[in-house]
Protein backbone atom coordinates (compact mmCIF):
# COMPACT_ATOMS: atom_id res chain seq x y z
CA UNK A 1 138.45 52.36 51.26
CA UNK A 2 140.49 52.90 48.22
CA UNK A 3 143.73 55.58 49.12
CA UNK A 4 143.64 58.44 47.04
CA UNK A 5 147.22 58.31 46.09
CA UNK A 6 147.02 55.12 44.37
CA UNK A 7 144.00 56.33 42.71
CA UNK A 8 144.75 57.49 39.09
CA UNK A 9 141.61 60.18 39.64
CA UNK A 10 143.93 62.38 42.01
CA UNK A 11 147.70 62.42 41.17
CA UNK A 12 149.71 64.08 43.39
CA UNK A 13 152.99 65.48 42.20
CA UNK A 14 155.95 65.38 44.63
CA UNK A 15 156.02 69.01 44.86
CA UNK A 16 152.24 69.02 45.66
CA UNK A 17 152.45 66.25 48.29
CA UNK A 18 155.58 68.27 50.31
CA UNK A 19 153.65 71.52 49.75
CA UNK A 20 150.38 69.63 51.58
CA UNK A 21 152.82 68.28 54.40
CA UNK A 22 154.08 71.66 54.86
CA UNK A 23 150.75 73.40 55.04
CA UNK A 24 149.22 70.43 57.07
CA UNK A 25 152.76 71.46 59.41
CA UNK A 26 151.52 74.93 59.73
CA UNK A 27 147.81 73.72 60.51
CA UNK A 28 149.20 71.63 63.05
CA UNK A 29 151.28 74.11 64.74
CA UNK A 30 148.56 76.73 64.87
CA UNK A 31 146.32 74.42 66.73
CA UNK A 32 148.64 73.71 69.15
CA UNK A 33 148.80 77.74 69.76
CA UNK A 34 144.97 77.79 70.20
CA UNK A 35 145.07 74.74 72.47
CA UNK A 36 148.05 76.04 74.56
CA UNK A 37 145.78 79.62 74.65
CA UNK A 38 142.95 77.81 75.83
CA UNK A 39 144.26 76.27 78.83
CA UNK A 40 145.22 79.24 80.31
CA UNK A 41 142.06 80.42 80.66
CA UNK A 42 140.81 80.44 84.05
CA UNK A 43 137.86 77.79 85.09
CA UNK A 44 134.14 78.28 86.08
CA UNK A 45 135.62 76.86 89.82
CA UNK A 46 138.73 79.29 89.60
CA UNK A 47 136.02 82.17 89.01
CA UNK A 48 133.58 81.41 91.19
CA UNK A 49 136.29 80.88 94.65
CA UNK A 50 137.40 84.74 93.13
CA UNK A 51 133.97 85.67 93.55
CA UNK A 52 133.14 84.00 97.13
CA UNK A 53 136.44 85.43 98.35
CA UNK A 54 136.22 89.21 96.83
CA UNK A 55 132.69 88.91 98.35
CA UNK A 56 133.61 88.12 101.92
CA UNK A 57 136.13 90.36 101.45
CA UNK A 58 133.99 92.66 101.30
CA UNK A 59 131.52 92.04 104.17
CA UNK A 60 134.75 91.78 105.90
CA UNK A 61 135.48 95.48 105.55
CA UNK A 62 131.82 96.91 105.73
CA UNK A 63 131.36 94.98 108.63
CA UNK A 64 134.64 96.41 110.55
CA UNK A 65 133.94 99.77 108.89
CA UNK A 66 130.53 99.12 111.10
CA UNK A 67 132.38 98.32 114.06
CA UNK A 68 134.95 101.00 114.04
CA UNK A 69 131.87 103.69 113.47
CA UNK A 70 129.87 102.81 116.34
């Protein structure tokens, strides 16, 4: 595969080549953001063990709610 900047079809300036380094930078950087965002978001297994306990938390209290009524 031919590289494009040897090809005489697409010239790149030096200006144009720093300005696509910088913006590929900035690209670069922003996906790092959106990676580092995504991993703190909590997993199906993290969600569902919130769940189970909040639910047996709950029995929990009706059930000594129950007890203390009677």
């Amino acid at each position: 595969m031919p590289r494009l900047a040897d090809s005489p079809d697409y010239p790149l300036t030096a200006r144009q080549a720093d300005q696509a380094r910088s913006d590929f930078s900035a690209i670069e950087s922003d996906l790092r953001f959106v990676m580092s965002q995504l991993a703190q978001l909590p997993t199906r297994a993290y969600l569902c063990r919130m769940l189970l306990l909040s639910t047996a938390s709950l029995w929990a209290l009706l059930v000594a709610v129950a007890l203390w009524l009677r």
